[in-house]
N, C-alpha and C. Protein backbone atom coordinates (compact mmCIF):
# COMPACT_ATOMS: atom_id res chain seq x y z
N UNK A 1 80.12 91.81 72.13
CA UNK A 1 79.92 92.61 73.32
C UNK A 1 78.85 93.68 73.03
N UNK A 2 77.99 93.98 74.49
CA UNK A 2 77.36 95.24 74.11
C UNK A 2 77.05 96.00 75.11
N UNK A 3 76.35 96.91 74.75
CA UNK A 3 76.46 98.27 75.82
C UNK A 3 75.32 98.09 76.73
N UNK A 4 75.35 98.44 77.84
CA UNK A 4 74.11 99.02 78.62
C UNK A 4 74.42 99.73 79.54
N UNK A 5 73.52 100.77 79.68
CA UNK A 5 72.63 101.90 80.12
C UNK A 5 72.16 101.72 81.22
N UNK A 6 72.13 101.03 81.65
CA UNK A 6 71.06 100.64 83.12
C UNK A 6 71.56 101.31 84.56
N UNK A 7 73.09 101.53 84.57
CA UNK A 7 73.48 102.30 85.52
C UNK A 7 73.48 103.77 85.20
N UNK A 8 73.10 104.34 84.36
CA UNK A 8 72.14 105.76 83.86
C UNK A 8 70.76 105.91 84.42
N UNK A 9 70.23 104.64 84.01
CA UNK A 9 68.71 105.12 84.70
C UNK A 9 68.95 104.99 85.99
N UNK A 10 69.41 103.72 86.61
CA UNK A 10 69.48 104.16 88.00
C UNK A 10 69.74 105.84 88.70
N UNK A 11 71.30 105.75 88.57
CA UNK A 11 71.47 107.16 88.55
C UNK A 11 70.22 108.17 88.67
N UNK A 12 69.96 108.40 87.71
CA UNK A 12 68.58 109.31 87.18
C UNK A 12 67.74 108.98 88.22
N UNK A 13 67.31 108.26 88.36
CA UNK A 13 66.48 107.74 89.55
C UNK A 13 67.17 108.36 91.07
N UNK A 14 68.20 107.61 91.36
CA UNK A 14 69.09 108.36 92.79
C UNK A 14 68.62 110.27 92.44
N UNK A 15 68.98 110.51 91.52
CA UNK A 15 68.73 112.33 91.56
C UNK A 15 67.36 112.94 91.40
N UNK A 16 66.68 112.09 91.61
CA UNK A 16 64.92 112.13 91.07
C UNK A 16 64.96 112.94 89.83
N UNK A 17 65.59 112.63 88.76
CA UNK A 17 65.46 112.87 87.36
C UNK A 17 64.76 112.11 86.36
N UNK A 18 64.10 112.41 85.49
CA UNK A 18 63.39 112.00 84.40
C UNK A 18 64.34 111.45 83.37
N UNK A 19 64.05 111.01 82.02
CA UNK A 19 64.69 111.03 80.71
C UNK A 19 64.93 111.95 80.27
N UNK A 20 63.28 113.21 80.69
CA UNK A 20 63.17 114.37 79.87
C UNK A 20 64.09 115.48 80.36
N UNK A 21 64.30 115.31 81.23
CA UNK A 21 65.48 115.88 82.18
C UNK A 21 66.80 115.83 81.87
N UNK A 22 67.13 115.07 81.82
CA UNK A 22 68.60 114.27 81.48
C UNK A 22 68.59 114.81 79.79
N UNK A 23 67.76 114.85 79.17
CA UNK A 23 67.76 115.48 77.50
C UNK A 23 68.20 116.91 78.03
N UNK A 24 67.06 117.78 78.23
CA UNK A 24 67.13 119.03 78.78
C UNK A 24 68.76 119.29 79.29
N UNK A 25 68.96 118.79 80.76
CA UNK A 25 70.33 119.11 81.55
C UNK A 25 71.41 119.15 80.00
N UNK A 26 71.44 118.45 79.82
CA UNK A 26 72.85 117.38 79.00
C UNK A 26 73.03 118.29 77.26
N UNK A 27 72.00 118.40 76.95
CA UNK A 27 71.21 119.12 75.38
C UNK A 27 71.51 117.55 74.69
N UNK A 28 71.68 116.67 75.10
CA UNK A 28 71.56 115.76 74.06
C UNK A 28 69.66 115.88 72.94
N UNK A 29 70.04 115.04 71.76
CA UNK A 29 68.57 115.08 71.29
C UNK A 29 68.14 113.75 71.38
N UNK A 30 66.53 113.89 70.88
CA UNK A 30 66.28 113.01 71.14
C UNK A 30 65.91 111.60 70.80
N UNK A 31 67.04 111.83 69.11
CA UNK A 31 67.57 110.07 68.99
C UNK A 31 68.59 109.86 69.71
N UNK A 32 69.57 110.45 70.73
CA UNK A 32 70.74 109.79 71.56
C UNK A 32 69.64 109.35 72.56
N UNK A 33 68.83 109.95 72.96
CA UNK A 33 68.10 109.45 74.25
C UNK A 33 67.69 108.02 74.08
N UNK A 34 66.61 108.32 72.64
CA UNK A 34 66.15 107.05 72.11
C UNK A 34 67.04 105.67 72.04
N UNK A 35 68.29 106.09 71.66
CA UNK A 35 69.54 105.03 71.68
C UNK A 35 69.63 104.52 72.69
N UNK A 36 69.94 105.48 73.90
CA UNK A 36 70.28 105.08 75.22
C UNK A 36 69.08 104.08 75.72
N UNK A 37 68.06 104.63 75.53
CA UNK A 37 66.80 103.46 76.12
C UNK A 37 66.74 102.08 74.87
N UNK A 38 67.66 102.01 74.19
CA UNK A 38 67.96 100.91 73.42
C UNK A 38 69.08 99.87 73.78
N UNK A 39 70.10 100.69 74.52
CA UNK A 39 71.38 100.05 74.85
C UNK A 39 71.70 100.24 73.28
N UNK A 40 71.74 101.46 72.84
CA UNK A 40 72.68 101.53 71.46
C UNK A 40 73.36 101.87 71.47
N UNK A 41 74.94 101.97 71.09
CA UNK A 41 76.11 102.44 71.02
C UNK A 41 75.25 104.25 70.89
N UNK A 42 76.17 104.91 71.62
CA UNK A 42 75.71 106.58 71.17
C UNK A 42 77.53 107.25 71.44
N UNK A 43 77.93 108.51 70.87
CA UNK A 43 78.94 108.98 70.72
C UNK A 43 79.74 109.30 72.09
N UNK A 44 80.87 109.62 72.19
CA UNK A 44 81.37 109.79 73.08
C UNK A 44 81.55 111.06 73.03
N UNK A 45 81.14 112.12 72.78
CA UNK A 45 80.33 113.59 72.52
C UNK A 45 79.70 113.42 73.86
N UNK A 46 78.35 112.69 73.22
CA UNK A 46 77.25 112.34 73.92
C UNK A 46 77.23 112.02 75.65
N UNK A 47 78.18 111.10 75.61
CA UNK A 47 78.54 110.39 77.14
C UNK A 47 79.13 111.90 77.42
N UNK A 48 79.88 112.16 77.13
CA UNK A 48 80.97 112.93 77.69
C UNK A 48 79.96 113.90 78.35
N UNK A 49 78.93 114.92 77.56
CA UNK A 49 78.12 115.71 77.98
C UNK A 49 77.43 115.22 79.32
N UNK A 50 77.27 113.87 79.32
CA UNK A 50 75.66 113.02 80.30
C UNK A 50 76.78 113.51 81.56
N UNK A 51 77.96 112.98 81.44
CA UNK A 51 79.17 112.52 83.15
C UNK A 51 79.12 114.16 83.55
N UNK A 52 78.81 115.01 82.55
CA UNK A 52 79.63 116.48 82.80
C UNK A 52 78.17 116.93 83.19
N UNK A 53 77.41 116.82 82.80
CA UNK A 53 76.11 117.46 83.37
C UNK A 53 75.96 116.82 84.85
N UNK A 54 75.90 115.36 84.76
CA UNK A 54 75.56 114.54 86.11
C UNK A 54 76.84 114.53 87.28
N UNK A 55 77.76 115.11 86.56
CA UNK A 55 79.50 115.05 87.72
C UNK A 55 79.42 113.66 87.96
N UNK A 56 79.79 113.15 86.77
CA UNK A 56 79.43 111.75 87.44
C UNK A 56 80.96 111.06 86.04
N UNK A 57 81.61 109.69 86.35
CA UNK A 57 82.36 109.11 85.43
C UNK A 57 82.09 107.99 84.87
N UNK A 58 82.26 108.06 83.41
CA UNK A 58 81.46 107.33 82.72
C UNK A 58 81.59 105.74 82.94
N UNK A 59 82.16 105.20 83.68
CA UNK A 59 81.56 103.79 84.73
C UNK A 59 80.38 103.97 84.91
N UNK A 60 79.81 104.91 85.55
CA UNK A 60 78.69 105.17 86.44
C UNK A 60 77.37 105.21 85.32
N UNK A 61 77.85 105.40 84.08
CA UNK A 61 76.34 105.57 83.23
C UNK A 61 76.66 104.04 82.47
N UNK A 62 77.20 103.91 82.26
CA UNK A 62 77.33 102.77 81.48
C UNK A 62 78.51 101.56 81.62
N UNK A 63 78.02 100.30 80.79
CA UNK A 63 79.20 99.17 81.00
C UNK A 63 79.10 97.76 79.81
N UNK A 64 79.75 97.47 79.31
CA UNK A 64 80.17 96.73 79.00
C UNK A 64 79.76 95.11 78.76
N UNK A 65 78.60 94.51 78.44
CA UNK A 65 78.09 93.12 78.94
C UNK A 65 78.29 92.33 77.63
N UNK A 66 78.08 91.03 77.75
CA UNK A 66 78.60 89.99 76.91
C UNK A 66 77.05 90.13 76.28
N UNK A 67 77.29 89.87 74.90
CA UNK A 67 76.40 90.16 73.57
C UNK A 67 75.19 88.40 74.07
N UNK A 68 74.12 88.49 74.29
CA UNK A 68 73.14 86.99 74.57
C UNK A 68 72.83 86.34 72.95
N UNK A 69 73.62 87.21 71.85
CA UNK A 69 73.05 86.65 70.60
C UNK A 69 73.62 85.45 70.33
């Protein structure tokens, strides 16, 4: 299984937000960011900060997809 991110950028997009934005809002740095535009596992620190900055639940940034390897 693996992660993706893609309902984050959307998001970001719906709020006319950037990446650089979403760093800034959130204080994440910027290897979690880098992760996130990887679909890399990142901490649940991390998430926790993104839902609490964006009022948003972590469904909404991320999900769950079957691994294509």
């Amino acid at each position: 299984m693996a992660v993706s991110y893609d309902n984050l950028w959307k998001l970001l997009i719906d709020k006319k937000l950037k990446r650089t934005d979403l760093k800034q809002l959130c204080g994440i740095s910027s290897n979690v960011l880098a992760k996130l535009g990887k679909n890399e596992p990142v901490s649940i620190d991390s998430l926790e900060k993104i839902c609490l900055s964006l009022n948003c639940h972590i469904e909404e940034i991320m999900q769950i997809v079957e691994d294509n390897k």
